[in-house]
Protein backbone atom coordinates (compact mmCIF):
# COMPACT_ATOMS: atom_id res chain seq x y z
CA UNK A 1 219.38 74.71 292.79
CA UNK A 2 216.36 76.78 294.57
CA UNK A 3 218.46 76.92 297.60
CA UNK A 4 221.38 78.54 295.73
CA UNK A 5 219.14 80.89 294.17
CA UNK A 6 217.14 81.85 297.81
CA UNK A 7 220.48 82.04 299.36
CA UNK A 8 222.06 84.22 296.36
CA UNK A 9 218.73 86.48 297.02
CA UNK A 10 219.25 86.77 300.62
CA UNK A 11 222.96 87.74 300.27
CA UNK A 12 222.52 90.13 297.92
CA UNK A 13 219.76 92.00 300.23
CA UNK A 14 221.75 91.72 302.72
CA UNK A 15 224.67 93.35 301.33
CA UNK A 16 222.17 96.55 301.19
CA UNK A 17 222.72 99.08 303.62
CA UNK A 18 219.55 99.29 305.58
CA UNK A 19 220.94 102.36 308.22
CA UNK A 20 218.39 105.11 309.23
CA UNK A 21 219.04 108.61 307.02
CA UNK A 22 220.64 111.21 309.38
CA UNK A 23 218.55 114.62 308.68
CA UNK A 24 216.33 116.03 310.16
CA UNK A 25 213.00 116.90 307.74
CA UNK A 26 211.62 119.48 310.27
CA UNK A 27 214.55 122.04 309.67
CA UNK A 28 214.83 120.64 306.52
CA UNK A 29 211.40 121.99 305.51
CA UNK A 30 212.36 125.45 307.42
CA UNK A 31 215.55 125.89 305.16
CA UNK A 32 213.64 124.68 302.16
CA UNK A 33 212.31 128.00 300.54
CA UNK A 34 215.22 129.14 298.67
CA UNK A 35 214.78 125.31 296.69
CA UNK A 36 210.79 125.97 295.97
CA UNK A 37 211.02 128.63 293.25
CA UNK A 38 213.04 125.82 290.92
CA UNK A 39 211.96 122.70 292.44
CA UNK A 40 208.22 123.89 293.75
CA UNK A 41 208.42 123.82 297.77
CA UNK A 42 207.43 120.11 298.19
CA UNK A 43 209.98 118.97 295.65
CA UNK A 44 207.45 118.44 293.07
CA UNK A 45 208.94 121.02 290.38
CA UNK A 46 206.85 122.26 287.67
CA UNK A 47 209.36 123.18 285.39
CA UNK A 48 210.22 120.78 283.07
CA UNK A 49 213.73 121.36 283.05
CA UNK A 50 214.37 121.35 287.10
CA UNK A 51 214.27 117.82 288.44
CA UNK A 52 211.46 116.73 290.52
CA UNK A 53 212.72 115.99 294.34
CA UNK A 54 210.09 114.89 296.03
CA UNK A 55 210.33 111.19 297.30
CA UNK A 56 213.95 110.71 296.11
CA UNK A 57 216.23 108.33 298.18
CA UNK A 58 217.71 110.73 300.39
CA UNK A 59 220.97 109.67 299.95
CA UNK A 60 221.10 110.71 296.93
CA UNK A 61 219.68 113.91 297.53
CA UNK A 62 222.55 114.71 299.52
CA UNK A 63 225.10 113.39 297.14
CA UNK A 64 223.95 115.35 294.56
CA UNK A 65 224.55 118.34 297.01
CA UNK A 66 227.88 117.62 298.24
CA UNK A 67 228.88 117.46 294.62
CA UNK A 68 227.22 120.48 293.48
CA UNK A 69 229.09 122.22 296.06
CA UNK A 70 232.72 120.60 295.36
CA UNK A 71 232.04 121.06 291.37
CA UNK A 72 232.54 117.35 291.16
CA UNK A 73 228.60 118.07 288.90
CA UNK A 74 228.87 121.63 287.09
CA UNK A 75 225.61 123.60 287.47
CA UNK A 76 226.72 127.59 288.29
CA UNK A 77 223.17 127.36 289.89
CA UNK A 78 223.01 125.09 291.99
CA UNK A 79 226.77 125.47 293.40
CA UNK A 80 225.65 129.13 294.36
CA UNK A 81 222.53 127.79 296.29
CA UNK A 82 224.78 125.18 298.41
CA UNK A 83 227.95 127.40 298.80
CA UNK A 84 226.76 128.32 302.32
CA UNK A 85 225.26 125.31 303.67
CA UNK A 86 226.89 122.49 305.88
CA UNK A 87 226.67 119.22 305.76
CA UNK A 88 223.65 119.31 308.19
CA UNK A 89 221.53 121.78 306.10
CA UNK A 90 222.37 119.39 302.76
CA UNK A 91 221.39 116.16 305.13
CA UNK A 92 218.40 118.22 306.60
CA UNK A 93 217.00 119.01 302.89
CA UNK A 94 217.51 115.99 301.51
CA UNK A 95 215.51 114.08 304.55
CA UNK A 96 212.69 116.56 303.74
CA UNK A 97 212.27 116.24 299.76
CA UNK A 98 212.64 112.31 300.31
CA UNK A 99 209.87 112.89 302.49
CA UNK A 100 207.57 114.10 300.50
CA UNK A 101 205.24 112.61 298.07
CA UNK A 102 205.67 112.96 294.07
CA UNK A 103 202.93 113.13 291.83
CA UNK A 104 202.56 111.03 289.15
CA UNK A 105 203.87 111.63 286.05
CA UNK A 106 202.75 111.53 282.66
CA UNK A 107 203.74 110.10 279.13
CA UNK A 108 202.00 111.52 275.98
CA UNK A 109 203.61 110.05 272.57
CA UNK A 110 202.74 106.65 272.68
CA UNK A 111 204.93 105.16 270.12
CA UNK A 112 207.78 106.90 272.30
CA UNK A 113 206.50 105.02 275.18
CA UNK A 114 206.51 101.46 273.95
CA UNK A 115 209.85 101.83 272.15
CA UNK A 116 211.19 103.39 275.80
CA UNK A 117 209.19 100.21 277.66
CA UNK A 118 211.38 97.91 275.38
CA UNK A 119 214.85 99.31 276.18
CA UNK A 120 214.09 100.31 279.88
CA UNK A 121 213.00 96.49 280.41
CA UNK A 122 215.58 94.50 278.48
CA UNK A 123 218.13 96.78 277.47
CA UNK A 124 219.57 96.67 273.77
CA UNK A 125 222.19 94.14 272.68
CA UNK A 126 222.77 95.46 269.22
CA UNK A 127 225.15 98.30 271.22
CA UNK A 128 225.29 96.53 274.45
CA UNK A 129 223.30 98.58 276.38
CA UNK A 130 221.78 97.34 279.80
CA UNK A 131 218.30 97.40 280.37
CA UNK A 132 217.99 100.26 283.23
CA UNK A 133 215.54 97.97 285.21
CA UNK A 134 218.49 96.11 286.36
CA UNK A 135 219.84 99.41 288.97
CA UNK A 136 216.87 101.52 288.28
CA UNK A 137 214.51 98.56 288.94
CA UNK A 138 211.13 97.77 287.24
CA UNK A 139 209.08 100.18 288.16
CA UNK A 140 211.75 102.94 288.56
CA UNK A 141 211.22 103.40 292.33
CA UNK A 142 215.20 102.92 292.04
CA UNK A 143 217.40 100.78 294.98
CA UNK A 144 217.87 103.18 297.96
CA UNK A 145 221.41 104.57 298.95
CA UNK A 146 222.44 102.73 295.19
CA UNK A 147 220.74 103.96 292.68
CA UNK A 148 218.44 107.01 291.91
CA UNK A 149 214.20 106.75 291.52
CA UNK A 150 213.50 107.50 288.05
CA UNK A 151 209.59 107.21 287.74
CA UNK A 152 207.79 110.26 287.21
CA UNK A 153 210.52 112.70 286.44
CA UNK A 154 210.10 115.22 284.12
CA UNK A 155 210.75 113.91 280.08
CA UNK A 156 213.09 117.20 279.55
CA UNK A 157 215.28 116.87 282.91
CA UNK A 158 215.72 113.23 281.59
CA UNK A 159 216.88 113.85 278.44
CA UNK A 160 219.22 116.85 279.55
CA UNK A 161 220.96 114.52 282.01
CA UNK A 162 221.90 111.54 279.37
CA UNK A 163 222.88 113.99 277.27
CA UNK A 164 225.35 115.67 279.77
CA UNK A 165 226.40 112.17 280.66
CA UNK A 166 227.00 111.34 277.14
CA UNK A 167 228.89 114.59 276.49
CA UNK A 168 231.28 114.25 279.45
CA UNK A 169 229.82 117.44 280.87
CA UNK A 170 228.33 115.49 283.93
CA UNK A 171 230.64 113.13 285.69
CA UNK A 172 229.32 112.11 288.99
CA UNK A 173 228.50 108.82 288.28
CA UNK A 174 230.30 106.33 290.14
CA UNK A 175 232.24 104.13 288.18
CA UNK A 176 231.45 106.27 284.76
CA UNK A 177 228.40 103.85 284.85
CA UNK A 178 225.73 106.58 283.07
CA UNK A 179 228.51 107.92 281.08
CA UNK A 180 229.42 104.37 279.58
CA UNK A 181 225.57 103.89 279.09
CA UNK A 182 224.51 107.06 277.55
CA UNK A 183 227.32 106.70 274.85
CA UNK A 184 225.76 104.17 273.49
CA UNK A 185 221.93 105.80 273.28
CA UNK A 186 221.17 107.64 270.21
CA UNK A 187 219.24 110.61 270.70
CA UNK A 188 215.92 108.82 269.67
CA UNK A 189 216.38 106.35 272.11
CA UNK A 190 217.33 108.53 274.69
CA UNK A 191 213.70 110.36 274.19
CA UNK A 192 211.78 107.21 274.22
CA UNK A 193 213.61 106.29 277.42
CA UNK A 194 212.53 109.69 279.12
CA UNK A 195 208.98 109.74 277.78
CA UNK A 196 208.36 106.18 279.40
CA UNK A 197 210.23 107.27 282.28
CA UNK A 198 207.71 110.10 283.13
CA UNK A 199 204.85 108.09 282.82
CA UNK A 200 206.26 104.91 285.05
CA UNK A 201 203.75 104.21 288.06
């Protein structure tokens, strides 16, 4: 039975693409100014509304991107910014951000917090909703090239985004996977889940 379950392990990390990122952080860093009014120009945004970038899985930096540009994600914004880049500047910015270090976050309501802890760890079964550990993983560094890093983002970015999933407004998710989840969060939950969110080390 431990074999099956070592082997099962080793499998499923193998299954993981492990490839090198192609972009190059050097002229990603040199393009990067237009980014730093919204997103601060290490990626470590001080607005509460414009996602933090710093240290995100590049991968999904550039995903995010591409689909800005094709309108796959609406955001009038952002498809202006990346209507003249290539594929290189989107791979080059996205190897510099996931380059760069995030700060820590912070959580403030503490009741928030412990209700967020509860459904980020084991999910909710009353309206079948997954615990986000599972693709987000325990300490919300995320799974590289799979699925986003969570910890430290900003409470208010957090929220916006379930919401837009919930509403059908943002549809980039592969599979409808956030959309399917964030139908079934009320908006309580989807605050508590945010606030514990920011403050994950």
């Amino acid at each position: 039975m431990k074999f099956a379950a070592a082997t099962t392990i080793v499998l499923a990390l193998l299954a993981i693409p492990t490839h090198a990122f192609d972009g190059d952080a050097a002229k990603g860093q040199a393009a990067s100014g237009v980014c730093a009014a919204c997103h601060g120009p290490d990626g470590n945004s001080l607005i509460p509304m414009n996602p933090a970038l710093a240290g995100q899985h590049p991968e999904y930096l550039y995903k995010q991107l591409i689909n800005f540009r094709s309108g796959e994600r609406a955001n009038p914004i952002m498809a202006a910014q990346v209507a003249s880049l290539s594929e290189a500047d989107m791979r080059n910015l996205a190897a510099y951000f996931a380059g760069q270090k995030p700060r820590a976050g912070t959580a403030s309501n503490a009741e928030l917090t412990n209700a967020g802890r509860k459904l980020y760890r084991a999910g909710n079964s009353a309206n079948s909703v997954a615990a986000c550990a599972g693709c987000h993983s325990p300490n919300g560094a995320g799974i590289p090239i799979q699925y986003p890093r969570l910890k430290g983002q900003h409470k208010d970015y957090t929220v916006a985004q379930l919401k837009a999933f919930r509403a059908g407004e943002r549809v980039n998710d592969p599979n409808a996977m956030m959309r399917g989840v964030a139908a079934r969060l009320s908006d309580r939950e989807m605050d508590a889940l945010a606030e514990y969110i920011a403050g994950l080390r």
